[in-house]
PDB file of N, CA and C in Angstrom:
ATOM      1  N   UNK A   1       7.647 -23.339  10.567  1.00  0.00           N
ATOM      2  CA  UNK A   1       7.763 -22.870  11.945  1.00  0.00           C
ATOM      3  C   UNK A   1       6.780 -23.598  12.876  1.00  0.00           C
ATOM      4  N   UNK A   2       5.578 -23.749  12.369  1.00  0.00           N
ATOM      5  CA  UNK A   2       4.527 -24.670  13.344  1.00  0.00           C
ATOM      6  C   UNK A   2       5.359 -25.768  13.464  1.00  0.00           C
ATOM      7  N   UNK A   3       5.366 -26.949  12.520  1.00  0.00           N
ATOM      8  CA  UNK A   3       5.884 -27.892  12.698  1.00  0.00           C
ATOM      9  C   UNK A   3       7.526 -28.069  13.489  1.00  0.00           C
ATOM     10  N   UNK A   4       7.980 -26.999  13.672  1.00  0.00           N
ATOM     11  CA  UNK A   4       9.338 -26.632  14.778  1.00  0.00           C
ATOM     12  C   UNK A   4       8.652 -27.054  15.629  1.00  0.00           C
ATOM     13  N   UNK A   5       7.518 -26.038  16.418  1.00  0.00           N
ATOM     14  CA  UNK A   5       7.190 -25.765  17.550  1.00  0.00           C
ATOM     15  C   UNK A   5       6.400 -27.299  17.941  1.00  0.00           C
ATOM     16  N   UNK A   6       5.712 -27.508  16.790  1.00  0.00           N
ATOM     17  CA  UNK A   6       4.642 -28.744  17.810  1.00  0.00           C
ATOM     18  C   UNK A   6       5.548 -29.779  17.990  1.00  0.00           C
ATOM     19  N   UNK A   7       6.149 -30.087  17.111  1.00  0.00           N
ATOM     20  CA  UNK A   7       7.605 -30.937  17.093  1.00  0.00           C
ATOM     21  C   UNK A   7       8.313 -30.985  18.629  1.00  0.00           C
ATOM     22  N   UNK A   8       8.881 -30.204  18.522  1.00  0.00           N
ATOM     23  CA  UNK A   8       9.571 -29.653  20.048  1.00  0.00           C
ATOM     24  C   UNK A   8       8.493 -30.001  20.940  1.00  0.00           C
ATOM     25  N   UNK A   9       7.722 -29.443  21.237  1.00  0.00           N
ATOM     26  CA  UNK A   9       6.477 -29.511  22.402  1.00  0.00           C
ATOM     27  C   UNK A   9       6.383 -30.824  22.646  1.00  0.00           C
ATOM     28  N   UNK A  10       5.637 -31.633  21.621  1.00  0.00           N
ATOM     29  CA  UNK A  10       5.267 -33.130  21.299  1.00  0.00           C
ATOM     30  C   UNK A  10       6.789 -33.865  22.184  1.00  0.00           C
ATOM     31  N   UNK A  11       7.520 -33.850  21.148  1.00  0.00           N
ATOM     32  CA  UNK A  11       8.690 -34.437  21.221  1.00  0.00           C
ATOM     33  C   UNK A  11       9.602 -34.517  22.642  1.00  0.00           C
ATOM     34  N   UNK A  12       9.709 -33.137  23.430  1.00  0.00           N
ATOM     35  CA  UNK A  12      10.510 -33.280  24.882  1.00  0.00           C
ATOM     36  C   UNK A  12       9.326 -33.734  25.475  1.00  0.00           C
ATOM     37  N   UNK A  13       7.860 -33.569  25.437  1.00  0.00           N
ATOM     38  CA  UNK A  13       6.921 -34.049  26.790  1.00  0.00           C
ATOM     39  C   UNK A  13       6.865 -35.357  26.681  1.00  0.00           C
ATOM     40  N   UNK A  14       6.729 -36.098  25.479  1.00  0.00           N
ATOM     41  CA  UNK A  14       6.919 -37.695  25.758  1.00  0.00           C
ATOM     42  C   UNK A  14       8.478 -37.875  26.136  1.00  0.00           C
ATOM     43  N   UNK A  15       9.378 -37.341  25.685  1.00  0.00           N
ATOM     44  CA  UNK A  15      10.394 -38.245  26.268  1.00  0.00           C
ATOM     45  C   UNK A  15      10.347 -38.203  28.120  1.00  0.00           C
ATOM     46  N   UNK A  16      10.119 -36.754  28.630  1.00  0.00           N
ATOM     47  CA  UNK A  16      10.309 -36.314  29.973  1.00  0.00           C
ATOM     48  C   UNK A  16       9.202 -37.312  30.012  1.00  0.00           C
ATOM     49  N   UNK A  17       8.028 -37.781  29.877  1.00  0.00           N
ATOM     50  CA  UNK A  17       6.656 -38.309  30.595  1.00  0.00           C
ATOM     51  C   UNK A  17       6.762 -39.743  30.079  1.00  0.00           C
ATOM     52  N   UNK A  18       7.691 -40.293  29.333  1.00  0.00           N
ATOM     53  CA  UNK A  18       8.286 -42.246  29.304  1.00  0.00           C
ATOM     54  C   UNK A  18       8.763 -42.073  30.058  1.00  0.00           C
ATOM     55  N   UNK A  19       9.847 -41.207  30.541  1.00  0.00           N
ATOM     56  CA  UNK A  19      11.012 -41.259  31.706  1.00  0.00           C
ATOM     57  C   UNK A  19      10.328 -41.592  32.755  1.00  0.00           C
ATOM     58  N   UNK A  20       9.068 -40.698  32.913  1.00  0.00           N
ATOM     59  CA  UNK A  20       8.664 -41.056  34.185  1.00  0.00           C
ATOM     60  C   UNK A  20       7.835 -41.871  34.335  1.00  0.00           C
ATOM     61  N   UNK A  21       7.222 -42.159  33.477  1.00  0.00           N
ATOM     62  CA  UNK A  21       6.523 -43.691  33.146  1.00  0.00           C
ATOM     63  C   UNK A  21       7.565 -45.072  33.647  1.00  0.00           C
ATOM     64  N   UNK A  22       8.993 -44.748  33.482  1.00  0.00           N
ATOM     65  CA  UNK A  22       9.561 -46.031  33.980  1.00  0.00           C
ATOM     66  C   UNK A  22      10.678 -45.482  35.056  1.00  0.00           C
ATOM     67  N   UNK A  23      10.251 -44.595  35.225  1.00  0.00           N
ATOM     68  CA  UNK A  23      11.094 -44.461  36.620  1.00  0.00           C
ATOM     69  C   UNK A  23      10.261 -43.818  37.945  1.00  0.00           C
ATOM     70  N   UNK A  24       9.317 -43.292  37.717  1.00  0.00           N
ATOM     71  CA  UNK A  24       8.813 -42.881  39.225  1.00  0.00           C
ATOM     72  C   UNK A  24       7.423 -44.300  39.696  1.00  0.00           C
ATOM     73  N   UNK A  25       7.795 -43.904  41.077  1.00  0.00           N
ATOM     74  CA  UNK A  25       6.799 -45.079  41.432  1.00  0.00           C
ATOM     75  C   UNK A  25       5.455 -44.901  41.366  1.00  0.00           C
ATOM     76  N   UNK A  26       5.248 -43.312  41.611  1.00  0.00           N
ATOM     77  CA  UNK A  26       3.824 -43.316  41.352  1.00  0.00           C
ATOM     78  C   UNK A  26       2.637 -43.309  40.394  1.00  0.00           C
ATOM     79  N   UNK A  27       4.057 -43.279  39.521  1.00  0.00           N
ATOM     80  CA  UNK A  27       3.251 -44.006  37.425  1.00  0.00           C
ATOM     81  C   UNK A  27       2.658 -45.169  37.749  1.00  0.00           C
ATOM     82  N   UNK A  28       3.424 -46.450  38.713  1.00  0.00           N
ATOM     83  CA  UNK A  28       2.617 -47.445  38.707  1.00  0.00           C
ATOM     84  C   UNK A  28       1.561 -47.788  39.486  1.00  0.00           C
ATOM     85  N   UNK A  29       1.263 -46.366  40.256  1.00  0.00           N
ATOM     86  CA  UNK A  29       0.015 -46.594  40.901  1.00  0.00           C
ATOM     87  C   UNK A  29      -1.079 -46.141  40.144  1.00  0.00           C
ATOM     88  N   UNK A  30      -0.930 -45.217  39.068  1.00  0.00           N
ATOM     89  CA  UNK A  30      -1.970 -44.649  38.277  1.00  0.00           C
ATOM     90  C   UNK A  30      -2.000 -45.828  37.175  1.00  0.00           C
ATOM     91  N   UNK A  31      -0.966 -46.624  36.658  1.00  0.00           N
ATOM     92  CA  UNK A  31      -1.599 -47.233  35.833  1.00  0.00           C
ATOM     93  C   UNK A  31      -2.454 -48.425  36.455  1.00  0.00           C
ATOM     94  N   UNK A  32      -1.870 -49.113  37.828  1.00  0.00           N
ATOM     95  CA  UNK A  32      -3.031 -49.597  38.529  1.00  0.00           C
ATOM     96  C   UNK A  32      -4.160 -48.847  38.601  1.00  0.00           C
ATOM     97  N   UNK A  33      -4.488 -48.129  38.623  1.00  0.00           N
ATOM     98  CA  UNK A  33      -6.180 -47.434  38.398  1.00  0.00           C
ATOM     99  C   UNK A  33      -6.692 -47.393  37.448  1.00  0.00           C
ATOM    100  N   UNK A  34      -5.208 -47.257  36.440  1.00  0.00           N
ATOM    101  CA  UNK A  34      -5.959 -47.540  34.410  1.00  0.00           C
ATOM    102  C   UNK A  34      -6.678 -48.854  34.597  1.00  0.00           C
ATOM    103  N   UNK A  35      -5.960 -49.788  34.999  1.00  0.00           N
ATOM    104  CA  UNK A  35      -6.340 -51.477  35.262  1.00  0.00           C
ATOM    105  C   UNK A  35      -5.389 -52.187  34.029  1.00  0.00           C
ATOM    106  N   UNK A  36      -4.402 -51.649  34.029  1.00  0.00           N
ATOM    107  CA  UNK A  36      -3.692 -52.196  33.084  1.00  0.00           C
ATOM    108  C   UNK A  36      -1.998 -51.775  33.187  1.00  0.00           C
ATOM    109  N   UNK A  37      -1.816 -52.372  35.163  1.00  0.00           N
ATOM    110  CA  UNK A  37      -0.400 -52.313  35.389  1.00  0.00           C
ATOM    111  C   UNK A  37       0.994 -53.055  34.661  1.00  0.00           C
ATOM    112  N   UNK A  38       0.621 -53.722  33.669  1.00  0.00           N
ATOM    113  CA  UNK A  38       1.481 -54.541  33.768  1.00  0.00           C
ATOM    114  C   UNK A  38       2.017 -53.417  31.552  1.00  0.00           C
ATOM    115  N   UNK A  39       1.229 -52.686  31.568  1.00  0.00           N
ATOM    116  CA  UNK A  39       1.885 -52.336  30.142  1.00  0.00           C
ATOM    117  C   UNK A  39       2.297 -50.529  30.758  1.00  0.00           C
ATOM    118  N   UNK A  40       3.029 -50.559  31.564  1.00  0.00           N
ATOM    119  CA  UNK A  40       3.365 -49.579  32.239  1.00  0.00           C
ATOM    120  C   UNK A  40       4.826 -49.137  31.544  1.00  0.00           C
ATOM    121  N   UNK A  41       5.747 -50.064  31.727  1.00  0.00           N
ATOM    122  CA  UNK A  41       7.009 -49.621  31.500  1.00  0.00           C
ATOM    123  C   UNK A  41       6.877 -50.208  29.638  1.00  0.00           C
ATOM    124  N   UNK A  42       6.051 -50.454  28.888  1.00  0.00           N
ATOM    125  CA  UNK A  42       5.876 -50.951  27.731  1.00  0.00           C
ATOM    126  C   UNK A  42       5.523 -49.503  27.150  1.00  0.00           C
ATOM    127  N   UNK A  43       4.637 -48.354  27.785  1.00  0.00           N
ATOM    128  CA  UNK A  43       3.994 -47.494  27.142  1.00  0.00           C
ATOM    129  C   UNK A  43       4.996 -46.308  27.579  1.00  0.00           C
ATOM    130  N   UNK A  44       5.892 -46.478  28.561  1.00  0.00           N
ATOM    131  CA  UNK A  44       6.976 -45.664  28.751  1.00  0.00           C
ATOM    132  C   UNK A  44       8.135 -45.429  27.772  1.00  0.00           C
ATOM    133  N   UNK A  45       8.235 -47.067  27.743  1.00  0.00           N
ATOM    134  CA  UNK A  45       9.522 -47.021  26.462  1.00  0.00           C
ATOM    135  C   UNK A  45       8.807 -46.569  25.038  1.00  0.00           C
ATOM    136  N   UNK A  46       7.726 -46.955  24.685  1.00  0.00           N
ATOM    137  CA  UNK A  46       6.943 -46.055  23.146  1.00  0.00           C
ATOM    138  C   UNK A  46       7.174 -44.649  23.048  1.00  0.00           C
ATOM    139  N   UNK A  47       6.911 -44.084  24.499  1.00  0.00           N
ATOM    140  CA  UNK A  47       7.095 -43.075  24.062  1.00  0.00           C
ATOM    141  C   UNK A  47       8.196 -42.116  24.492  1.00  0.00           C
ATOM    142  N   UNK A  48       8.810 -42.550  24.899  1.00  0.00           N
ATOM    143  CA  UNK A  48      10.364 -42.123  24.809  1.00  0.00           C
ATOM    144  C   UNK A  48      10.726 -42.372  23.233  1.00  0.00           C
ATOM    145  N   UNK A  49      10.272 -43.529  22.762  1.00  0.00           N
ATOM    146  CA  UNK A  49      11.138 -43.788  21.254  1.00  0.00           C
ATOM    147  C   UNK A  49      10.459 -42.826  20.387  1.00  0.00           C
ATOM    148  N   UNK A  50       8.955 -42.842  20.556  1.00  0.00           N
ATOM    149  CA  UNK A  50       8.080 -42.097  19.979  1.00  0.00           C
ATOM    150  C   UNK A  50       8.651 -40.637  20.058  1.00  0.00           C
ATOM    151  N   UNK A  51       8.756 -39.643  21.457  1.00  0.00           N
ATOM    152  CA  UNK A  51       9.465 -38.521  21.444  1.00  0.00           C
ATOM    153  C   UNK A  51      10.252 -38.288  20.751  1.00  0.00           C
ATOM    154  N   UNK A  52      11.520 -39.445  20.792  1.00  0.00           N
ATOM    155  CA  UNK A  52      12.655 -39.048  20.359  1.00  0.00           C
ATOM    156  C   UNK A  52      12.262 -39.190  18.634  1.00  0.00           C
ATOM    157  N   UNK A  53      11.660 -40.108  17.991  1.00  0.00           N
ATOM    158  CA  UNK A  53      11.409 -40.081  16.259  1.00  0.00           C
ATOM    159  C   UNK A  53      10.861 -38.855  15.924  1.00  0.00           C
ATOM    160  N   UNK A  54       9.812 -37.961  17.150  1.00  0.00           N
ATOM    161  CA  UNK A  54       9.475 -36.732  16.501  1.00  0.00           C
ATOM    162  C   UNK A  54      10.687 -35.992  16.233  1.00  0.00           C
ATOM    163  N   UNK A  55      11.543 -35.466  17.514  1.00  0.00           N
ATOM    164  CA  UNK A  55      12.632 -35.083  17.126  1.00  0.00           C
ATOM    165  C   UNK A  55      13.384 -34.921  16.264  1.00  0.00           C
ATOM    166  N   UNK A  56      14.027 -35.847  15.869  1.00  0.00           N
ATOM    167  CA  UNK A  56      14.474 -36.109  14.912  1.00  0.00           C
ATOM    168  C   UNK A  56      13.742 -36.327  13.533  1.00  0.00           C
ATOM    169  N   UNK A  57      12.855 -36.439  13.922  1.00  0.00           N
ATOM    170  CA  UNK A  57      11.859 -36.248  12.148  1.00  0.00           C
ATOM    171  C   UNK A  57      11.934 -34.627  11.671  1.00  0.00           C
ATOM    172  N   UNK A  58      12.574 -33.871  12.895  1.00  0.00           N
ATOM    173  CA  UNK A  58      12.824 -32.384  12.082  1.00  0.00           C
ATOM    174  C   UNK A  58      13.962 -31.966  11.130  1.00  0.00           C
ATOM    175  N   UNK A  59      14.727 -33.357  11.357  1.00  0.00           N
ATOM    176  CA  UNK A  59      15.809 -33.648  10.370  1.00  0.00           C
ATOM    177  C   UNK A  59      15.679 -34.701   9.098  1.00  0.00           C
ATOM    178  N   UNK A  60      14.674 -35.696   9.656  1.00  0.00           N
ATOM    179  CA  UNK A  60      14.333 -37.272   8.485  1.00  0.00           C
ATOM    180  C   UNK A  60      12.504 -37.198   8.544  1.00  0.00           C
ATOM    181  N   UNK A  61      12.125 -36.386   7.912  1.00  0.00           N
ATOM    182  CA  UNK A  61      10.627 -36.195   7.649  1.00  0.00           C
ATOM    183  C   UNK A  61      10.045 -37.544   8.115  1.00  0.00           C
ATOM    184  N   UNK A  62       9.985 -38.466   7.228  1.00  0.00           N
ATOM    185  CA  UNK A  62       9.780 -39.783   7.779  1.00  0.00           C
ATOM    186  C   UNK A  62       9.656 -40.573   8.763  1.00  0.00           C
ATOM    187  N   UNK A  63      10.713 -40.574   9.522  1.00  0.00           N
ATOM    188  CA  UNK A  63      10.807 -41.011  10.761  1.00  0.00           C
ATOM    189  C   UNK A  63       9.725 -40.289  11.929  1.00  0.00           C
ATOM    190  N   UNK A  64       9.882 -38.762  11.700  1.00  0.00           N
ATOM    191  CA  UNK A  64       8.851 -37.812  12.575  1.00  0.00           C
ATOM    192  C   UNK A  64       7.200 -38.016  12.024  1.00  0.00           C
ATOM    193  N   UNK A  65       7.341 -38.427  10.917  1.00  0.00           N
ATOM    194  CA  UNK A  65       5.563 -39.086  10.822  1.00  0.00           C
ATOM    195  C   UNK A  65       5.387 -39.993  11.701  1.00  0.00           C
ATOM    196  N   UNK A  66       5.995 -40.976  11.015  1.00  0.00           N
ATOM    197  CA  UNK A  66       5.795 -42.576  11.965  1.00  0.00           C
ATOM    198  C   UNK A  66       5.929 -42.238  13.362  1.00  0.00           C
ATOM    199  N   UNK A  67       6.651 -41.180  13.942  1.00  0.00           N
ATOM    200  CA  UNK A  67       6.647 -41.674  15.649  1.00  0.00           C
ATOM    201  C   UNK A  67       5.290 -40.716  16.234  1.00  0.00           C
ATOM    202  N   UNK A  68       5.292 -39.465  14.986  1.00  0.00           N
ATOM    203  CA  UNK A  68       3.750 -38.892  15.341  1.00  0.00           C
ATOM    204  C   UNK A  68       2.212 -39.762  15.881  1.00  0.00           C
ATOM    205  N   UNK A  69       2.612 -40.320  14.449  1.00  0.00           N
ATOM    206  CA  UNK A  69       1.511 -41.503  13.792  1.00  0.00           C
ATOM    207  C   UNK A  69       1.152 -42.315  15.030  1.00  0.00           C
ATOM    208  N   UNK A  70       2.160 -42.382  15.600  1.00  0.00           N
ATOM    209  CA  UNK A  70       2.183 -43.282  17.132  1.00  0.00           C
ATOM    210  C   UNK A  70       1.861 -43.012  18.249  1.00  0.00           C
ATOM    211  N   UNK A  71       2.371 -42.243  18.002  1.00  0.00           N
ATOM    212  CA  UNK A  71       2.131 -41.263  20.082  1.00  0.00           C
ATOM    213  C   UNK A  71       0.750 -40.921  19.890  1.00  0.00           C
ATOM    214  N   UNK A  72      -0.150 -40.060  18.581  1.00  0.00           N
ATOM    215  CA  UNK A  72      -1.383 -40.245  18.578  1.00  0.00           C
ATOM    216  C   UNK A  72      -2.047 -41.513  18.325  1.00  0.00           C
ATOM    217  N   UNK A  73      -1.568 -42.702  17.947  1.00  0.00           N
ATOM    218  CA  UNK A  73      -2.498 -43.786  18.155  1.00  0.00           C
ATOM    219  C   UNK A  73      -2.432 -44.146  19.730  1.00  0.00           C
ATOM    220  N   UNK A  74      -1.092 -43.709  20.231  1.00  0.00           N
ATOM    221  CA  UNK A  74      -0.997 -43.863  21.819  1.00  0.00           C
ATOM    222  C   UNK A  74      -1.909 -43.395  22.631  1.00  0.00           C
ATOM    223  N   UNK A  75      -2.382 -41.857  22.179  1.00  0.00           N
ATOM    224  CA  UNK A  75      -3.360 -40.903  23.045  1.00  0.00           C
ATOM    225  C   UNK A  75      -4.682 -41.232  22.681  1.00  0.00           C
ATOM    226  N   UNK A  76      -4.424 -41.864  21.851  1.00  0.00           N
ATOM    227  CA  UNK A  76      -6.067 -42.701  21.354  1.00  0.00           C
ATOM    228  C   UNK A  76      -6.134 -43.934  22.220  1.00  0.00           C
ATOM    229  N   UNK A  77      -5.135 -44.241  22.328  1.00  0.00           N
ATOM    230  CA  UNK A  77      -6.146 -45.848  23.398  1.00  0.00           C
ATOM    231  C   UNK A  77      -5.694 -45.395  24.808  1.00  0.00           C
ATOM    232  N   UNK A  78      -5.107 -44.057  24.888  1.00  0.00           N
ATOM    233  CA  UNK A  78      -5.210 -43.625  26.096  1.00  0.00           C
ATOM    234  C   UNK A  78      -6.364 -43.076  26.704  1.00  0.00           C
ATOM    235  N   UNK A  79      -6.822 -42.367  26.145  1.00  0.00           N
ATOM    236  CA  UNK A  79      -8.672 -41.733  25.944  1.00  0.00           C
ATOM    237  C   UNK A  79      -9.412 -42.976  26.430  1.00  0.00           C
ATOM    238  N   UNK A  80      -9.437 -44.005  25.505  1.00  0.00           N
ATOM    239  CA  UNK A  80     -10.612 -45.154  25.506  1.00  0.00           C
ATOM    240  C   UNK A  80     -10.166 -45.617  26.748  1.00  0.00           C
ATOM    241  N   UNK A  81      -8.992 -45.377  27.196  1.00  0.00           N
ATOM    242  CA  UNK A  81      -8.822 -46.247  28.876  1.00  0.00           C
ATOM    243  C   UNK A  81      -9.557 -45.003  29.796  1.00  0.00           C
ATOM    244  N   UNK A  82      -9.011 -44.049  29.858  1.00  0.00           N
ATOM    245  CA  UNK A  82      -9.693 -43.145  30.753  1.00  0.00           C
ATOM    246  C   UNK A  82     -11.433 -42.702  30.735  1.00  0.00           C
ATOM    247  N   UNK A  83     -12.058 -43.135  29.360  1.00  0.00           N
ATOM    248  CA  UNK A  83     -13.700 -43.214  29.376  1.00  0.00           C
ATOM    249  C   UNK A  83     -13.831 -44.358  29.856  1.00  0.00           C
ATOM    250  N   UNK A  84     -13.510 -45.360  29.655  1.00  0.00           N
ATOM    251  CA  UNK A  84     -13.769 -47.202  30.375  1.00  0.00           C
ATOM    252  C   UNK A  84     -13.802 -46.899  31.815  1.00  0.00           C
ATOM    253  N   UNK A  85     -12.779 -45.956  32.521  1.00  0.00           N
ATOM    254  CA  UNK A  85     -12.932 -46.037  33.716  1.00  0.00           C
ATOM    255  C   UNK A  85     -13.305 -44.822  34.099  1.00  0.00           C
ATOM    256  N   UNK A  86     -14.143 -44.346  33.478  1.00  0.00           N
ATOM    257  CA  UNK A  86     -15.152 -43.175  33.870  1.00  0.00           C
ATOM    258  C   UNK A  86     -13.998 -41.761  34.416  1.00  0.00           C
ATOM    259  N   UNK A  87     -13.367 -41.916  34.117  1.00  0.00           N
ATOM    260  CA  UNK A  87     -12.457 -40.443  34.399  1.00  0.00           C
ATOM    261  C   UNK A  87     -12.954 -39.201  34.300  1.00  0.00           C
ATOM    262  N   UNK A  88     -12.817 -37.651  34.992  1.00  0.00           N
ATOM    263  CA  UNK A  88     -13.822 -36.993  34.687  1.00  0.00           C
ATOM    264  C   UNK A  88     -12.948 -36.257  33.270  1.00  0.00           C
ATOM    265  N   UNK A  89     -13.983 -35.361  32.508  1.00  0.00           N
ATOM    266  CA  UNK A  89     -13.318 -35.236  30.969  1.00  0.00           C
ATOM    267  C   UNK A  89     -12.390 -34.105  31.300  1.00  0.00           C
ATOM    268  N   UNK A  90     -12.195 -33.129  32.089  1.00  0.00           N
ATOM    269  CA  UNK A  90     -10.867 -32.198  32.542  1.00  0.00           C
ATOM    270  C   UNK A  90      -9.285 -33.524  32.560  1.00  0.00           C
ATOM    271  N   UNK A  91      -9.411 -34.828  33.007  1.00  0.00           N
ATOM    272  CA  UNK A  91      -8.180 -35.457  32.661  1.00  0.00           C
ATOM    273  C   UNK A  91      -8.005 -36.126  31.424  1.00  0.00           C
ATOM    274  N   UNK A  92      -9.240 -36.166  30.790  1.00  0.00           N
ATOM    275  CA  UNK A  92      -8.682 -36.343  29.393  1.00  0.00           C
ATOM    276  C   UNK A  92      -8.650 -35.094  28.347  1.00  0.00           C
ATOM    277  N   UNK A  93      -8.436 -34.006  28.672  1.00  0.00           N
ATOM    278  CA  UNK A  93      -7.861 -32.857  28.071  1.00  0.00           C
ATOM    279  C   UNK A  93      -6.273 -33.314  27.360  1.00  0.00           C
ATOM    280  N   UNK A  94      -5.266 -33.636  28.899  1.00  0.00           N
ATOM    281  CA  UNK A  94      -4.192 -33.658  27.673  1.00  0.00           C
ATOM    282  C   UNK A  94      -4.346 -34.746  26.932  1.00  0.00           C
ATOM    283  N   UNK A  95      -4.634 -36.045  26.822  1.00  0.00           N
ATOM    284  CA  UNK A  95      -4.510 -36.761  26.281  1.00  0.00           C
ATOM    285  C   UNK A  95      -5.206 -36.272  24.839  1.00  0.00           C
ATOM    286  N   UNK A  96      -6.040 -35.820  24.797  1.00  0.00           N
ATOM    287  CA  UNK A  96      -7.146 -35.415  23.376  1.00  0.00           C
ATOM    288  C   UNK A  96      -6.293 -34.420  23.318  1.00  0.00           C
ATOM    289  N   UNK A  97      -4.998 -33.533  23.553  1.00  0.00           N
ATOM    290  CA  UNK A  97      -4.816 -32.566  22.483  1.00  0.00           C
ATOM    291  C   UNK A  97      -3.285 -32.942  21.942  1.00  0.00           C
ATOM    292  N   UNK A  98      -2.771 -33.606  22.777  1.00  0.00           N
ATOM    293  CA  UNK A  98      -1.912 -34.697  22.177  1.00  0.00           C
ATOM    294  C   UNK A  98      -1.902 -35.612  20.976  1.00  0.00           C
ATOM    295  N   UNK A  99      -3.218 -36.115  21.450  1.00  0.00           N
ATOM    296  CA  UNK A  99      -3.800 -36.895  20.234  1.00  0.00           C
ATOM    297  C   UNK A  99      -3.668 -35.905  18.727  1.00  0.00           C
ATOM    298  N   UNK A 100      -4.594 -34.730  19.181  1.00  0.00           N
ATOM    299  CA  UNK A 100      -4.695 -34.364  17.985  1.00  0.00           C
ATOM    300  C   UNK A 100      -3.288 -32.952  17.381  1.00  0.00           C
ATOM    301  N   UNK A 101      -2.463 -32.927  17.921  1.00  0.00           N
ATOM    302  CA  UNK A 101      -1.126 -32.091  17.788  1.00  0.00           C
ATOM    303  C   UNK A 101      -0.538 -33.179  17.259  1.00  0.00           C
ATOM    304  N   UNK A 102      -0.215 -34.705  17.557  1.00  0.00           N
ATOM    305  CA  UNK A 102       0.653 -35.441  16.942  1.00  0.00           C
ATOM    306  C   UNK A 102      -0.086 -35.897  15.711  1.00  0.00           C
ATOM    307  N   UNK A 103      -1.651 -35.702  15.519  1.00  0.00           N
ATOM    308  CA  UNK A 103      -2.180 -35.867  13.936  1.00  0.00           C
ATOM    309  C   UNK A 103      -2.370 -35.179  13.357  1.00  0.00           C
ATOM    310  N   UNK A 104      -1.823 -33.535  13.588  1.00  0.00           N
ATOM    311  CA  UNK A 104      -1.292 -32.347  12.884  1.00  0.00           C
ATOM    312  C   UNK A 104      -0.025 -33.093  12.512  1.00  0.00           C
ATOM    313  N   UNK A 105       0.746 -32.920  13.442  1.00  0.00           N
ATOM    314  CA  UNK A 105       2.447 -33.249  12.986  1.00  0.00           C
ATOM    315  C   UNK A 105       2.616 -34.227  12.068  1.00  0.00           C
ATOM    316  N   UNK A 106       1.748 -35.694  11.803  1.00  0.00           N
ATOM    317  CA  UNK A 106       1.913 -36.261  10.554  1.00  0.00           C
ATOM    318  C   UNK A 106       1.265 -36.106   9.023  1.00  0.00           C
ATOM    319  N   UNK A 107       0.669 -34.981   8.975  1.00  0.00           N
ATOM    320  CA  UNK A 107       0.380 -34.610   8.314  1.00  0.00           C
ATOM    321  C   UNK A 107       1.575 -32.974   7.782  1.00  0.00           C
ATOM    322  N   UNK A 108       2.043 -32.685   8.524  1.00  0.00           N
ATOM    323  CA  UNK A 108       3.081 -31.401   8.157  1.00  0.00           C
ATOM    324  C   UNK A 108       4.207 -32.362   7.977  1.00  0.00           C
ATOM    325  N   UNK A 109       4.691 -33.331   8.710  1.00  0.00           N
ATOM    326  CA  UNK A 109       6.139 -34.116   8.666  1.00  0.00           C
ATOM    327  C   UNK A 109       5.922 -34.819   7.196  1.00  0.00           C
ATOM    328  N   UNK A 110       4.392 -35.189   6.750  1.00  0.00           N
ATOM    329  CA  UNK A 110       4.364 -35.685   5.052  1.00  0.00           C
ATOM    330  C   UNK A 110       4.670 -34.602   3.955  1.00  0.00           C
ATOM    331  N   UNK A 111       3.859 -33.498   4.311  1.00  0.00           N
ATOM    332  CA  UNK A 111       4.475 -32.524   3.502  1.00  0.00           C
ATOM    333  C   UNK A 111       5.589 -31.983   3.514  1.00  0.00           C
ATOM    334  N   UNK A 112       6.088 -32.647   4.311  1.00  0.00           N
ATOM    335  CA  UNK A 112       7.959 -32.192   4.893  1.00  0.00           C
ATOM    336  C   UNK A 112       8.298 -30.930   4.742  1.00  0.00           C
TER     337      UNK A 112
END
């Protein structure tokens, strides 16, 4: 049942938040402030694919590790961008619990 829920959670917020990573304009003004506009629609499409492998890893165990495995290595060099540019630590909340919900989920998606 956990692994339903974080699954689900994990899984629709990256796809809804790639979407908007490559479709609203004002994603590319924040990643201009990351300082790293140009991997904008690169970190959109990850995690749309990423979302969607959790998803479906509630059906192919496997697949929902690996896209776990990802979206938290994602929220990990998402962190190290937002300390580089001094962000205050209330905006790296979601990113750190992301991080660590998608390194729950590969660890429950191994024990399938």
């Amino acid at each position: 049942m956990v692994r339903l829920v974080l699954a689900l959670i994990s899984g629709f917020s990256f796809v809804k938040y790639g979407l908007e990573l490559l479709l609203q304009v004002r994603m590319k003004d924040e990643f201009a402030r990351y300082g790293v506009p140009a991997f904008r629609s690169f970190v959109g499409v990850l995690e749309v694919l990423g979302g969607l492998a959790v998803l479906l890893g509630l059906a192919f165990s496997p697949l929902g590790a690996f896209g776990a495995a990802g979206l938290a290595l994602l929220m990990i060099l998402g962190l190290t961008v937002r300390i580089r540019i001094h962000d205050a630590p209330r905006l790296m909340i979601p990113a750190a619990t992301f991080a660590a919900m998608n390194m729950a989920l590969v660890i429950l998606f191994l024990r399938g």
